[in-house]
Each structure stands twice: as structure tokens, then as C-alpha cells.
C-alpha atoms as a PDB file:
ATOM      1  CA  UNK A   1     128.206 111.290 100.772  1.00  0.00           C
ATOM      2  CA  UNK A   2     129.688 107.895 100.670  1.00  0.00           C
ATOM      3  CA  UNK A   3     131.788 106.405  97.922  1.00  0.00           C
ATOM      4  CA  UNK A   4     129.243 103.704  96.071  1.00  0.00           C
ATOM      5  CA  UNK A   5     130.671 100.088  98.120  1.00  0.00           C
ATOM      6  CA  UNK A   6     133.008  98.217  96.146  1.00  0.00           C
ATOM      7  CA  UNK A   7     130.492  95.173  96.048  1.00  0.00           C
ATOM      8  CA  UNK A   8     128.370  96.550  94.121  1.00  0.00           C
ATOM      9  CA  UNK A   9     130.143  98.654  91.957  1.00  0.00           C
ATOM     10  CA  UNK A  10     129.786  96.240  89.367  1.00  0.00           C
ATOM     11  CA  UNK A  11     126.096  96.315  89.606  1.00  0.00           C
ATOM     12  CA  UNK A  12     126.133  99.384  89.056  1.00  0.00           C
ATOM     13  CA  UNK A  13     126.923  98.820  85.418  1.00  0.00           C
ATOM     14  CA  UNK A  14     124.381  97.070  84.196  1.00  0.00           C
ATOM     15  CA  UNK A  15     121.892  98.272  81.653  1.00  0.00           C
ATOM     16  CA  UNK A  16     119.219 100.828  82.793  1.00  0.00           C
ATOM     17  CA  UNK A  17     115.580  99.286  82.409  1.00  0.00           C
ATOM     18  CA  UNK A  18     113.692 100.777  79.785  1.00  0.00           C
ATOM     19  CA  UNK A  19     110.061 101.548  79.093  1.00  0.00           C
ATOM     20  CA  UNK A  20     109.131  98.163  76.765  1.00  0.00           C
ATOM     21  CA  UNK A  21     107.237  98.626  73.616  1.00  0.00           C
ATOM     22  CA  UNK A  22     105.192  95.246  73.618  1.00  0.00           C
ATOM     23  CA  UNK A  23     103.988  92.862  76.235  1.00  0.00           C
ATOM     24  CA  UNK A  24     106.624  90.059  75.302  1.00  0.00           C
ATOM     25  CA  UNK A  25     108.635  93.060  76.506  1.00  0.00           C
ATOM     26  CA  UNK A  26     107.374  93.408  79.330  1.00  0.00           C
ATOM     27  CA  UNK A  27     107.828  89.928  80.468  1.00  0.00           C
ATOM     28  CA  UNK A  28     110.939  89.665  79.274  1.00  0.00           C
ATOM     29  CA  UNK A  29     111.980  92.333  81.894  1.00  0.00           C
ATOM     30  CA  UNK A  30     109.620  90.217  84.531  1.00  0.00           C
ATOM     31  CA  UNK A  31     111.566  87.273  83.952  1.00  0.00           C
ATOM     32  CA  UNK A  32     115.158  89.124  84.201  1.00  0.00           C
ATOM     33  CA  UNK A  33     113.859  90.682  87.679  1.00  0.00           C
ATOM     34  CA  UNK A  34     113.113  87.269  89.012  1.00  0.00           C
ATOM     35  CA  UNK A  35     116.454  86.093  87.949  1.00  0.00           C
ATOM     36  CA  UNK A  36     118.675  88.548  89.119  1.00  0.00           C
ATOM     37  CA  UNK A  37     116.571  88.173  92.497  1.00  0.00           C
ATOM     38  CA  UNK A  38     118.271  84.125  92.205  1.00  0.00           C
ATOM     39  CA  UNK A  39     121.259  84.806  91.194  1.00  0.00           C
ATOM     40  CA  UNK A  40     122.123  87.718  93.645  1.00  0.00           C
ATOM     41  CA  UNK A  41     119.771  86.543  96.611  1.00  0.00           C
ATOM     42  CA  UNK A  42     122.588  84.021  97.621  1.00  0.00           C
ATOM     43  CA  UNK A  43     121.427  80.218  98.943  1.00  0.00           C
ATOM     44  CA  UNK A  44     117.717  79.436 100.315  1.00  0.00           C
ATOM     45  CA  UNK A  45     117.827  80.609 103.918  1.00  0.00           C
ATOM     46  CA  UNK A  46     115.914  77.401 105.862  1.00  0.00           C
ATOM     47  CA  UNK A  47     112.603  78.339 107.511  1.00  0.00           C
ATOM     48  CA  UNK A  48     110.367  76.239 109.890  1.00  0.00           C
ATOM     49  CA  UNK A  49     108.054  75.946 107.017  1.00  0.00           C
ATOM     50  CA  UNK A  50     106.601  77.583 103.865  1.00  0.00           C
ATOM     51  CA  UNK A  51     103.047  77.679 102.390  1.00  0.00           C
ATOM     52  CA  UNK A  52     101.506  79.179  99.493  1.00  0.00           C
ATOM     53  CA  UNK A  53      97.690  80.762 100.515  1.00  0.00           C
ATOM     54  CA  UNK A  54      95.200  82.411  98.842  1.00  0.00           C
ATOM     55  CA  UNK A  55      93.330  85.526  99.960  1.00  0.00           C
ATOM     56  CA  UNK A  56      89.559  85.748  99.208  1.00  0.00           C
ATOM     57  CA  UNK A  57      87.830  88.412  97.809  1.00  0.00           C
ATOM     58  CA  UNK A  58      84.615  89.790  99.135  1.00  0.00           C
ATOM     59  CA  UNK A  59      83.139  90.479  95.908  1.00  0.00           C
ATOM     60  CA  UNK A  60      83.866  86.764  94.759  1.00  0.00           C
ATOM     61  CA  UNK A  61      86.754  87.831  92.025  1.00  0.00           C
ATOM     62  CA  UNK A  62      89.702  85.775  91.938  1.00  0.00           C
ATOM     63  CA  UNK A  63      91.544  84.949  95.142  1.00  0.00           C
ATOM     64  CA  UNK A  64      95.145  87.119  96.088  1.00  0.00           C
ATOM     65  CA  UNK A  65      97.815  84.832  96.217  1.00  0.00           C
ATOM     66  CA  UNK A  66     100.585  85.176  98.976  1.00  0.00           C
ATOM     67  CA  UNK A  67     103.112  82.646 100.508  1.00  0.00           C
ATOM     68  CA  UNK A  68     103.917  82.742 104.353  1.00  0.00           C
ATOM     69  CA  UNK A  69     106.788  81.908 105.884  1.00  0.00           C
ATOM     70  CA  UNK A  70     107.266  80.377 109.770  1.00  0.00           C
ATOM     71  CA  UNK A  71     111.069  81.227 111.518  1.00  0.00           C
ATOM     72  CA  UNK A  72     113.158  78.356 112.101  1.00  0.00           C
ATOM     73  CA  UNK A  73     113.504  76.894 115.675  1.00  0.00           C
ATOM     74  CA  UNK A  74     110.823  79.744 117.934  1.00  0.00           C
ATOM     75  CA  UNK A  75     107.113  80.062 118.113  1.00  0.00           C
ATOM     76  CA  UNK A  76     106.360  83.278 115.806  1.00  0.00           C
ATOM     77  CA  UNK A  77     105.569  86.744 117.857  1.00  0.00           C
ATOM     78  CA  UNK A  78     103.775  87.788 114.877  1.00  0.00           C
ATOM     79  CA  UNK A  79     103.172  88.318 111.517  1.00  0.00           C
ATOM     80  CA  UNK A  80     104.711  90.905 109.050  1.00  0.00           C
ATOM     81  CA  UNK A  81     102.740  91.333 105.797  1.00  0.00           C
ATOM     82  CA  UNK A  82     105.171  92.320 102.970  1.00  0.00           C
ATOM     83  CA  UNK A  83     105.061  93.940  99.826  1.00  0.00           C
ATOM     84  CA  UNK A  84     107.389  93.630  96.924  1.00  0.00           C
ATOM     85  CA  UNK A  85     109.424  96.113  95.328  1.00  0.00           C
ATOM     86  CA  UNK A  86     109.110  96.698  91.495  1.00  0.00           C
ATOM     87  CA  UNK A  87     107.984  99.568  90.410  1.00  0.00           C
ATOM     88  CA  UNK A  88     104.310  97.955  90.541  1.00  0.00           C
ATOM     89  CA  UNK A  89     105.154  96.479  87.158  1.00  0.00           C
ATOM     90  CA  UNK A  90     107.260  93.722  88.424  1.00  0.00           C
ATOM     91  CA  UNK A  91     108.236  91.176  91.142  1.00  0.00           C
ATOM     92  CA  UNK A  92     106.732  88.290  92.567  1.00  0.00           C
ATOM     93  CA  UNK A  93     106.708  85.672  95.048  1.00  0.00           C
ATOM     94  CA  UNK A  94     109.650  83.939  93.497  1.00  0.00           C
ATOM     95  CA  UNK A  95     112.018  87.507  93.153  1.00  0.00           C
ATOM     96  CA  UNK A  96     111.423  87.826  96.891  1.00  0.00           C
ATOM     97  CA  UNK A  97     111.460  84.063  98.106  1.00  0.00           C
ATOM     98  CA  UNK A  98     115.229  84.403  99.749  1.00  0.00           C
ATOM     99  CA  UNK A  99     114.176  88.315 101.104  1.00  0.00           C
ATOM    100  CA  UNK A 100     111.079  86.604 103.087  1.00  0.00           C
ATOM    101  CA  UNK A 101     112.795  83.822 104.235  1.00  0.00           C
ATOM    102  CA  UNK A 102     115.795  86.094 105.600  1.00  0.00           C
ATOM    103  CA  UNK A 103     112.818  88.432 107.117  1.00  0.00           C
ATOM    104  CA  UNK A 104     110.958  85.198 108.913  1.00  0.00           C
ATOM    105  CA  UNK A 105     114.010  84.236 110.449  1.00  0.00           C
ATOM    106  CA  UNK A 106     115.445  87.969 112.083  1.00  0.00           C
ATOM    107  CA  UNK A 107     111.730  89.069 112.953  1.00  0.00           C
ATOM    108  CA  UNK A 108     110.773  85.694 114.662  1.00  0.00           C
ATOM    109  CA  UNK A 109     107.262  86.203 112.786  1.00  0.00           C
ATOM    110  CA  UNK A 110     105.234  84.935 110.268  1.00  0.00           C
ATOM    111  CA  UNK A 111     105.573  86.756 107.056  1.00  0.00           C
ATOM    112  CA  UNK A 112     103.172  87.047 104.406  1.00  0.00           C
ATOM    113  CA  UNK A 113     104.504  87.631 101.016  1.00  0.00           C
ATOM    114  CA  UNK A 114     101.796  89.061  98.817  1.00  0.00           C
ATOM    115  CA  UNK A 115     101.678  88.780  94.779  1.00  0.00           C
ATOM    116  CA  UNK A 116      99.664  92.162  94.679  1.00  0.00           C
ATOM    117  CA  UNK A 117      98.066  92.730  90.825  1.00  0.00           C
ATOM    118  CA  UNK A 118     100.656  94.168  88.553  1.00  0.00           C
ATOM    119  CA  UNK A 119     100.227  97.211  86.298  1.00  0.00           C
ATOM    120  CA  UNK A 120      99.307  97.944  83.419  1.00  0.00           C
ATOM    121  CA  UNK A 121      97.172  94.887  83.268  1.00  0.00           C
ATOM    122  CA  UNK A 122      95.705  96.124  86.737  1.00  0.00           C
ATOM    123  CA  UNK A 123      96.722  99.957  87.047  1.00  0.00           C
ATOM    124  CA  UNK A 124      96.257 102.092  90.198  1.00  0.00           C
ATOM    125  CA  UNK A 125      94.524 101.388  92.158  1.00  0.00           C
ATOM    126  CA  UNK A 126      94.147  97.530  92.314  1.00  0.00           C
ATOM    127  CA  UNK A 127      97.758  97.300  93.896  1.00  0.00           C
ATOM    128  CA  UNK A 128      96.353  99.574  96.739  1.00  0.00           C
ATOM    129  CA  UNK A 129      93.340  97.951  97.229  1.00  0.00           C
ATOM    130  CA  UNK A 130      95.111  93.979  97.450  1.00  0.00           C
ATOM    131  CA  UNK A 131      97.116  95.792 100.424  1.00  0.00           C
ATOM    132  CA  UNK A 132      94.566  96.579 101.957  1.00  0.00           C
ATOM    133  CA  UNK A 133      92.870  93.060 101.481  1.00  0.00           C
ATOM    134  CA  UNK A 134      95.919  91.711 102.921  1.00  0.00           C
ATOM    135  CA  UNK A 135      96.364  93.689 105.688  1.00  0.00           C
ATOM    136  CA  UNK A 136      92.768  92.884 106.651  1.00  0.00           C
ATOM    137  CA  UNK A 137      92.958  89.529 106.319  1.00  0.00           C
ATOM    138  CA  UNK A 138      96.020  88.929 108.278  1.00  0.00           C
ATOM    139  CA  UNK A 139      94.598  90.781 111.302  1.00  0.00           C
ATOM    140  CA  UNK A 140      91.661  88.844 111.289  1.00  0.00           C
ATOM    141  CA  UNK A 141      90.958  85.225 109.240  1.00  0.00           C
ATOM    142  CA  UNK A 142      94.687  84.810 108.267  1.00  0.00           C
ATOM    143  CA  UNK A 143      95.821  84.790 111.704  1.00  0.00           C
ATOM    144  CA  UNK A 144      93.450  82.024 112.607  1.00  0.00           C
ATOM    145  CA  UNK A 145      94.468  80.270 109.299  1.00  0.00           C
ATOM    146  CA  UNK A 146      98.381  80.531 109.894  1.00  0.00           C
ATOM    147  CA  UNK A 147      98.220  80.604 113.633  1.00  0.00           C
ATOM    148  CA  UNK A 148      99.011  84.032 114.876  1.00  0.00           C
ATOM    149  CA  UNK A 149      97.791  86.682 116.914  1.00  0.00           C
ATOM    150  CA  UNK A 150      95.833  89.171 114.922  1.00  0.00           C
ATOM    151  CA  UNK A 151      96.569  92.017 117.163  1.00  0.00           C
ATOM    152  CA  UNK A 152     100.130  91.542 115.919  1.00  0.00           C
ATOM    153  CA  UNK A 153     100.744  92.289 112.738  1.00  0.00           C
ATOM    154  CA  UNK A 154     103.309  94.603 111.246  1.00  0.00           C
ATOM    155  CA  UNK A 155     103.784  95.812 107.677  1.00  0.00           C
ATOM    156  CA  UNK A 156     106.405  95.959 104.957  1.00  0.00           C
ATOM    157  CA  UNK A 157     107.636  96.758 101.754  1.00  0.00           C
ATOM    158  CA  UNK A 158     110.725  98.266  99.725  1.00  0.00           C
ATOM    159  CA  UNK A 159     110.336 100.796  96.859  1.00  0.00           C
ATOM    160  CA  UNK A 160     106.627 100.433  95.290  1.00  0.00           C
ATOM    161  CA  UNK A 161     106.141  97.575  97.888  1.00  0.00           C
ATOM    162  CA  UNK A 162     106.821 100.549 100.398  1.00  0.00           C
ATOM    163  CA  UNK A 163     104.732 102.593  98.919  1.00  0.00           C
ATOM    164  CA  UNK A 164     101.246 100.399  99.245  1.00  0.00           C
ATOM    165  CA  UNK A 165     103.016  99.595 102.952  1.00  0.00           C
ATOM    166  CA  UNK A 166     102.414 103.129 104.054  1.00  0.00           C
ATOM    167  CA  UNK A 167      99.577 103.633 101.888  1.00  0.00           C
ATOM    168  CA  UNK A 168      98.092 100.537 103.402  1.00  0.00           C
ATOM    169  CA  UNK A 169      99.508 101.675 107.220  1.00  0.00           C
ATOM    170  CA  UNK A 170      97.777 104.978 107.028  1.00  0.00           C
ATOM    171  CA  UNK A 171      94.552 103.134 105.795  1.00  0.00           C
ATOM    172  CA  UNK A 172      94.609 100.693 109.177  1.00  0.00           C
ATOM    173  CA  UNK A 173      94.988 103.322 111.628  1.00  0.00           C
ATOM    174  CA  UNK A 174      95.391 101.155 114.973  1.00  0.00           C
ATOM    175  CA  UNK A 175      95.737  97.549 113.238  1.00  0.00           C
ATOM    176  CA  UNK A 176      99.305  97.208 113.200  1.00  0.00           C
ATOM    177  CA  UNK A 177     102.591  97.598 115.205  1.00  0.00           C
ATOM    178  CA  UNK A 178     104.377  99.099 112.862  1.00  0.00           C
ATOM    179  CA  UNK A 179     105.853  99.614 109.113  1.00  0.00           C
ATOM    180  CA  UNK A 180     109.058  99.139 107.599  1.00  0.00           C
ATOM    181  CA  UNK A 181     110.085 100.955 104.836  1.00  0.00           C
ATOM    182  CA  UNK A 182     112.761 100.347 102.802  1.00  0.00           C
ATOM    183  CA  UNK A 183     113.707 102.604  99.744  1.00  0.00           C
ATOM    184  CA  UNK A 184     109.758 103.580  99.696  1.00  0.00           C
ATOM    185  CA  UNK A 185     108.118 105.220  96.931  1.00  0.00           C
ATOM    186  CA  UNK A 186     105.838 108.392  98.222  1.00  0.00           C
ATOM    187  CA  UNK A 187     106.200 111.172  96.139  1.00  0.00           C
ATOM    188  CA  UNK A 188     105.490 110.964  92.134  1.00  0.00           C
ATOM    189  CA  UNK A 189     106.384 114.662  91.613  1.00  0.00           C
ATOM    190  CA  UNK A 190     110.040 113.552  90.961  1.00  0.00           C
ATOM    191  CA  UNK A 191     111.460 116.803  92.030  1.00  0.00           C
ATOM    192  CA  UNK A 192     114.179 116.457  94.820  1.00  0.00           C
ATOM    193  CA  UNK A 193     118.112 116.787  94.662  1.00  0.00           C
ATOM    194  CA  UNK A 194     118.452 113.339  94.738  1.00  0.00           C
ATOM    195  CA  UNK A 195     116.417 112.348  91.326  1.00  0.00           C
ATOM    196  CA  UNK A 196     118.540 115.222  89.965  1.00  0.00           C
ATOM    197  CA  UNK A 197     121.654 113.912  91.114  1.00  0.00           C
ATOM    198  CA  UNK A 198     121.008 110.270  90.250  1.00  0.00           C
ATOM    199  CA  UNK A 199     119.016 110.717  87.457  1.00  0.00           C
ATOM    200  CA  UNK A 200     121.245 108.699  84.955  1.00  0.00           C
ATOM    201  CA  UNK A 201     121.934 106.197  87.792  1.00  0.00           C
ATOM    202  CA  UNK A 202     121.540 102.587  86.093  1.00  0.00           C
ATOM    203  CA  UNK A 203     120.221 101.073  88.697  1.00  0.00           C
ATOM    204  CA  UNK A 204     117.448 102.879  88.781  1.00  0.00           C
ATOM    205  CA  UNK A 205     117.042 105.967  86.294  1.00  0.00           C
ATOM    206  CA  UNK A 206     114.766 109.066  86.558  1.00  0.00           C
ATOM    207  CA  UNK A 207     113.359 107.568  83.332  1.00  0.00           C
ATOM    208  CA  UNK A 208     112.549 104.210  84.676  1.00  0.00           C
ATOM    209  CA  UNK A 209     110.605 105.913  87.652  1.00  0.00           C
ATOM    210  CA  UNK A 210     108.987 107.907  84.752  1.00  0.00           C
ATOM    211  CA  UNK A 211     107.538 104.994  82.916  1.00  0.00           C
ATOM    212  CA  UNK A 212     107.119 102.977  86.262  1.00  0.00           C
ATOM    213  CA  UNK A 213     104.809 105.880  87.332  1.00  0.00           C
ATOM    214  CA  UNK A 214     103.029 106.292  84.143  1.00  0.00           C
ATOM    215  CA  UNK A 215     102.182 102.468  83.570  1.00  0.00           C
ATOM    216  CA  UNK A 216     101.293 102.259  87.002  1.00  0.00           C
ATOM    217  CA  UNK A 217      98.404 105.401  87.077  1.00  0.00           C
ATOM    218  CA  UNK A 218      97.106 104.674  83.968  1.00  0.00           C
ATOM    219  CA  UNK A 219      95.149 107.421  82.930  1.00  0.00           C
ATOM    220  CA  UNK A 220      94.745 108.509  86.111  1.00  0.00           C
ATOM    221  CA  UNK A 221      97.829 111.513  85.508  1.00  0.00           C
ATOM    222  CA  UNK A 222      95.268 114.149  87.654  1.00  0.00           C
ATOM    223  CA  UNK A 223      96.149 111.752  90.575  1.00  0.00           C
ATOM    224  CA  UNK A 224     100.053 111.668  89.996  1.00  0.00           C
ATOM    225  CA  UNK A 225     100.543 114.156  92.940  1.00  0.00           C
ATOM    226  CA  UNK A 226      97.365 115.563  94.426  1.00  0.00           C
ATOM    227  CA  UNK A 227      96.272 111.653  95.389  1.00  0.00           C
ATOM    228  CA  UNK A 228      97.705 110.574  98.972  1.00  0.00           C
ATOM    229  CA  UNK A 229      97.442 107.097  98.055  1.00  0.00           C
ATOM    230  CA  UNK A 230      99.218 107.761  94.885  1.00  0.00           C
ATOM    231  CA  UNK A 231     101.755 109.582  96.433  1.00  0.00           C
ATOM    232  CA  UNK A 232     101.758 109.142 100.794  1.00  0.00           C
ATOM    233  CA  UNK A 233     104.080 112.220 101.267  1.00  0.00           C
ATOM    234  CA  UNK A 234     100.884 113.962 100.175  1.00  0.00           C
ATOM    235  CA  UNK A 235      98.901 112.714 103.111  1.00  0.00           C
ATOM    236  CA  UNK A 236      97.382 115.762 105.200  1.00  0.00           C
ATOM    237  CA  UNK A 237      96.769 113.599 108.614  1.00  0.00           C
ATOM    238  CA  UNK A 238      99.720 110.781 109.220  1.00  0.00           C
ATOM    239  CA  UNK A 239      98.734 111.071 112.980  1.00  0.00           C
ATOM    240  CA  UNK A 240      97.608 107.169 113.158  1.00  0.00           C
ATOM    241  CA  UNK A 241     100.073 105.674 111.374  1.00  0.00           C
ATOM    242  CA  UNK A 242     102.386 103.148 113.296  1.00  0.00           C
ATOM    243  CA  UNK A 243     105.883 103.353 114.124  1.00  0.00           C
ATOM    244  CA  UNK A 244     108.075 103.306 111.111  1.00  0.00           C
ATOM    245  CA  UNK A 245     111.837 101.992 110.465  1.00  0.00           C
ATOM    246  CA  UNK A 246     112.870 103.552 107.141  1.00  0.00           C
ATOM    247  CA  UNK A 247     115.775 102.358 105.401  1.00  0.00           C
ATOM    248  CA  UNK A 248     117.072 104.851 102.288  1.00  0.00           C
ATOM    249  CA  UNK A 249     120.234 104.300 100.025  1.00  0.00           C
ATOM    250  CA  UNK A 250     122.896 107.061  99.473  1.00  0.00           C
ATOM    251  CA  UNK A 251     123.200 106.288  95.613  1.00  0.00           C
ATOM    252  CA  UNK A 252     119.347 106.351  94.660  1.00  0.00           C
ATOM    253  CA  UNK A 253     116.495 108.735  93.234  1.00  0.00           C
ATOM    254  CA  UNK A 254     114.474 107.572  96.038  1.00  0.00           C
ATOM    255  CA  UNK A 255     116.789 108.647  99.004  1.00  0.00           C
ATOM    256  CA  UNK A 256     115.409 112.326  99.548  1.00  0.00           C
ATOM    257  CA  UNK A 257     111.724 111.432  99.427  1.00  0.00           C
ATOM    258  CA  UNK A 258     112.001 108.780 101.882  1.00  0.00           C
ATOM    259  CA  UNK A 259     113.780 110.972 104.266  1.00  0.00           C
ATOM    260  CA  UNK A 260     111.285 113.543 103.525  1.00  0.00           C
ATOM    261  CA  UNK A 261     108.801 111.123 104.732  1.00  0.00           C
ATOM    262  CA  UNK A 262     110.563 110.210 107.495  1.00  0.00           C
ATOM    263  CA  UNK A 263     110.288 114.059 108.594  1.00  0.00           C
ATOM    264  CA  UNK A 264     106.867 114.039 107.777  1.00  0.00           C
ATOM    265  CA  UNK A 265     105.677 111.068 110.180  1.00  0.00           C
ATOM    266  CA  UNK A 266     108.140 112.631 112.754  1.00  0.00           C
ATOM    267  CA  UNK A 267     106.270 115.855 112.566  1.00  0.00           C
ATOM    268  CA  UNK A 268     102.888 113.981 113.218  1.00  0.00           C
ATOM    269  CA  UNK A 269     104.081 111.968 116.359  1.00  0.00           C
ATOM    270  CA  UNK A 270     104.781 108.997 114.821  1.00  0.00           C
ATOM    271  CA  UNK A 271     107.826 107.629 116.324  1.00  0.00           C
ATOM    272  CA  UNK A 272     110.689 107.317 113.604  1.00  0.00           C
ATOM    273  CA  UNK A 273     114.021 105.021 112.827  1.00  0.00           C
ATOM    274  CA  UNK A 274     115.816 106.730 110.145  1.00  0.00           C
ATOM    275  CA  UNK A 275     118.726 104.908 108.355  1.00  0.00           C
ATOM    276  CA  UNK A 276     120.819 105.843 105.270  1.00  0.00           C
ATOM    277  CA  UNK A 277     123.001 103.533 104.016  1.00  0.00           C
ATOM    278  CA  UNK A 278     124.852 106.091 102.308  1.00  0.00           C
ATOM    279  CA  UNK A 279     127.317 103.574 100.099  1.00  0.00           C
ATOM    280  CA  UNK A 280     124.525 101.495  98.612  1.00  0.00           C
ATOM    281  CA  UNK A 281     122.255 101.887  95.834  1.00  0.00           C
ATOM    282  CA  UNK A 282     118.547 101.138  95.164  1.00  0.00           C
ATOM    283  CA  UNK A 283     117.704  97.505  95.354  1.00  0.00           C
ATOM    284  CA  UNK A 284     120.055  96.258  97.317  1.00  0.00           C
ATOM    285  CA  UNK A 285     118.056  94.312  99.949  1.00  0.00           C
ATOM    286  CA  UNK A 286     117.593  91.473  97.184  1.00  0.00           C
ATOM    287  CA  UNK A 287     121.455  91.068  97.217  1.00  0.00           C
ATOM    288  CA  UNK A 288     122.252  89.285 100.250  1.00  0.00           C
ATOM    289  CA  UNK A 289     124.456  86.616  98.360  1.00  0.00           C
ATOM    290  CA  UNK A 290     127.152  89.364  97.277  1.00  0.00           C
ATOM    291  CA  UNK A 291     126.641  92.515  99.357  1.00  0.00           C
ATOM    292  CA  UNK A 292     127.216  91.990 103.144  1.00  0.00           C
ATOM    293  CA  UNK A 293     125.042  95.454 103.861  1.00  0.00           C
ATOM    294  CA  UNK A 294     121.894  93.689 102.628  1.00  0.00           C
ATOM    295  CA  UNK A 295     121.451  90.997 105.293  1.00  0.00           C
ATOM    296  CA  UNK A 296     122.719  94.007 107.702  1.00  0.00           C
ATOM    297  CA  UNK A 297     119.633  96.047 106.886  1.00  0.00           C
ATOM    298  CA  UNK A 298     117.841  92.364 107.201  1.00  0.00           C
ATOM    299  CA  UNK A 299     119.179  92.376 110.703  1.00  0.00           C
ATOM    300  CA  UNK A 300     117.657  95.649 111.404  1.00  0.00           C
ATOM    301  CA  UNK A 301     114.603  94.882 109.873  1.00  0.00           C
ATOM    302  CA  UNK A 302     113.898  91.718 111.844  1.00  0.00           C
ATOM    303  CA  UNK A 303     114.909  93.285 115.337  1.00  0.00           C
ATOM    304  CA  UNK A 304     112.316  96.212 115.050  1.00  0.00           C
ATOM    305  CA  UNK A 305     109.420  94.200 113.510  1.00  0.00           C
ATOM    306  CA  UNK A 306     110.492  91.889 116.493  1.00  0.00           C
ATOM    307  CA  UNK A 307     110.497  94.597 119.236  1.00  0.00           C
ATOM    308  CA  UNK A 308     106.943  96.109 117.644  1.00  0.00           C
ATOM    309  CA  UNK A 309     105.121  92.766 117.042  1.00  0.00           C
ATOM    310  CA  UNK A 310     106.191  91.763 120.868  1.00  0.00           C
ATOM    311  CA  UNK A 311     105.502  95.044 122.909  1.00  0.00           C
END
């Protein structure tokens, strides 16, 4: 495996999150997410425009918020509805402002950035069911709203935003182009080489995923594995699921479990792009401002969420 790149190195030594004791905590760490997201993310990327929207609910409970974002200087192809990363504890629309605007621009599309509900104040499996909301909406009401066509519409998400991506892909068999995948989520049994191997890794610890699983189930623990929308590598039947681009890092818990899924999708005729970015570490796509790989893997995102939303 690849030497961790020099650029982020020094990332690499930063304090390990912890499990917080009280919900000043908790915020505390929300806060420091959205600011590293600034402070690494690099300058505002211009866009054609940027709104914030609201999602309604069919039971009449408060609205989902989201922002979409229109690429500069072309008529959008498409939308792509993404979902943050964060270990469904944390992120927002702010932390992932400069990743959306990046991802407007390379797909040519319309994304939707959507400020799913947040464990533990919403545990599994409200985050699940505001994907699915969102993925709904776009393909039908949202694209007359934002002026797209609803019969192309793509989804995203990296690490727990991957997660409800392919959670929420599997769930709209036939509704979208495709999913992209980067560092996903799918497997809380926490048992591959790589969690072994990385499992003091600061950036993101085998204890962090811990806590991040445990807040986000609740009390649901019987679901931790055995629950496909818990954990997607579970899935029996991924035969309907759309094309996938799924991005992994060398230096990260995550890595074997997304390449496990890769396999899995491959094995049920889902065509597959598999990339390892063997010198980087988890979270790197919110770097762009000091590590040149990150608006690489923007590149790639864009041009397959561009070839999918098009064909």
C-alpha cells in the first residue's frame, strides 16, 4: 500500500474524535466539523446560483431542509441528490457548501445538498427515511421546482452520507442513474483487515466508528448487522440498484468494506467503477484547499454523474 501523501500527513495528527459526555459536547464537535470543512475546503468555488429549499413532509412534520446548487456557464443535465458525511452525528449544509459547489460545477447538474436529521436527537432510522424523502422529491416535485428533468437524477454521499446513498439507491430501484460512493459506510460489524489495521488511525478511529454506530442505532443494537438498511452490505437482492462509482482511501477503516461492496454490486450485475486512492485517508474529499487528490476525485465524480445523468 501507498505511503500516506505528504499533504496530509499533518492531518493526520490531529486529535482522534471522541465519544462526548454531554450535549454542549456534542456541539462542540459539530461546530469543529463545520470549521475544519472552511478552513480546509479552500475558496468558494462560483456557481450559476444557490438556493436554500425545503422538503415537505407528507405527514405535515417539519419540512427537510436542503440547498441546491446550479453549474456555472451550461444548462444542468441533471440533478445529483447528496448526502453528507459524518458519522450521522454531524455535518451540515455549511461543512459541505465548497464540496457541492465543486460537485455542481464537474457534474454539469443540479445538486441537492440535504441536512438529513442528526442522531441521537433523531436515531436510525429518521436519517434513512429523509433520503428517501429526498430522493422522491427530486424525481418528481423538486424537479419541477428547480427546473430539471425528473428522470435524471443521480445520488450521492461519502461515509454515513454514502451509506443512506445506497440505502436510499436500493430503495428507488429504477429512479435514478446512478450512485456515487465515496468512503461509504455499509457494514457495522467492524470486522475487516482494514479496521484492524487502522484502528488507532486519528482520522478516523475504530472507536469513533464505535460510538458513531452506537449513537446512531439507538437502541436498536438487534439491527447493527442483520438490518440491510443499517448495514447495505447485508442486502440479499442489490439487482436494481444503479450504476455505482465508489471511491475508497488506502489509510482508512472504511477501505475494505467499500470494496467489499463494490464486489457485492458487481456480483449482482450492477455495473461498477472501483477507485482506491491508496495514499489518502478518510475525509479527504472536504480538503480541496490543501490536498490536490480531493478535487481529483471531484473530477471523477462530476464526469460519471455527468455521463449517467446524460445517457
Amino acid at each position: 500500500m501507498a505511503a500516506l501523501h505528504p499533504q496530509v500527513q499533518e492531518l493526520a495528527k490531529a486529535a482522534a474524535l471522541h465519544e462526548p459526555d454531554e450535549p454542549a459536547e456534542l456541539q462542540a464537535m459539530r461546530d469543529e466539523y463545520v470549521e475544519t470543512a472552511v478552513r480546509l475546503g479552500g475558496a468558494l468555488e462560483p456557481v450559476a446560483r444557490v438556493e436554500d429549499v425545503v422538503i415537505a413532509r407528507p405527514d405535515g412534520d417539519a419540512a427537510l431542509p436542503a440547498r441546491a446548487y446550479w453549474p456555472r456557464g451550461l444548462d444542468p443535465v441533471g440533478a445529483l441528490v447528496w448526502l453528507h458525511g459524518g458519522g450521522w452525528c454531524l455535518g451540515d449544509l455549511d461543512g459541505f457548501d465548497r464540496v457541492c459547489r465543486s460537485l455542481s460545477n464537474a457534474a454539469g447538474a443540479v445538486v441537492v445538498s440535504v441536512d438529513y436529521r442528526l442522531a441521537p436527537e433523531h436515531p436510525y432510522p429518521a436519517a434513512v427515511e429523509d433520503a428517501d424523502l429526498a430522493v422522491a422529491w427530486a424525481s418528481s416535485h423538486g424537479a419541477e421546482q428547480l427546473g430539471f428533468d425528473p428522470g435524471r437524477v443521480a445520488i450521492g454521499g461519502d461515509s454515513a452520507g454514502g451509506n443512506l446513498a445506497t440505502v436510499a439507491a436500493r430503495h428507488a430501484a429504477g429512479a435514478l442513474r446512478a450512485q456515487l460512493l465515496v468512503y461509504p459506510v455499509v457494514d457495522a460489524a467492524m470486522d475487516t483487515a482494514s479496521y484492524r489495521e487502522f484502528a488507532d488511525f486519528t482520522l478516523l478511529t475504530r472507536d469513533t466508528m464505535d460510538w458513531c454506530w452506537r449513537t446512531y442505532l439507538g437502541s436498536r443494537d438487534g439491527a447493527r448487522e442483520a438490518d440491510a438498511d443499517a448495514s447495505p452490505l447485508r442486502a440479499t437482492d442489490l439487482s436494481g440498484a444503479p450504476p455505482a462509482y465508489i471511491a475508497v482511501a488506502g489509510h482508512d477503516v472504511l477501505r475494505d468494506e467499500g470494496i467489499a461492496y463494490a464486489q457485492a454490486l458487481e456480483a449482482a450485475g450492477v455495473p461498477v467503477e472501483l477507485r482506491t486512492f491508496e495514499d489518502m485517508p478518510h475525509g479527504f474529499l472536504r480538503w480541496g484547499g490543501v490536498v490536490d487528490r480531493a478535487r481529483e476525485i471531484v473530477g471523477e465524480l462530476g464526469a460519471f454523474a455527468r455521463s449517467a445523468l446524460r445517457g
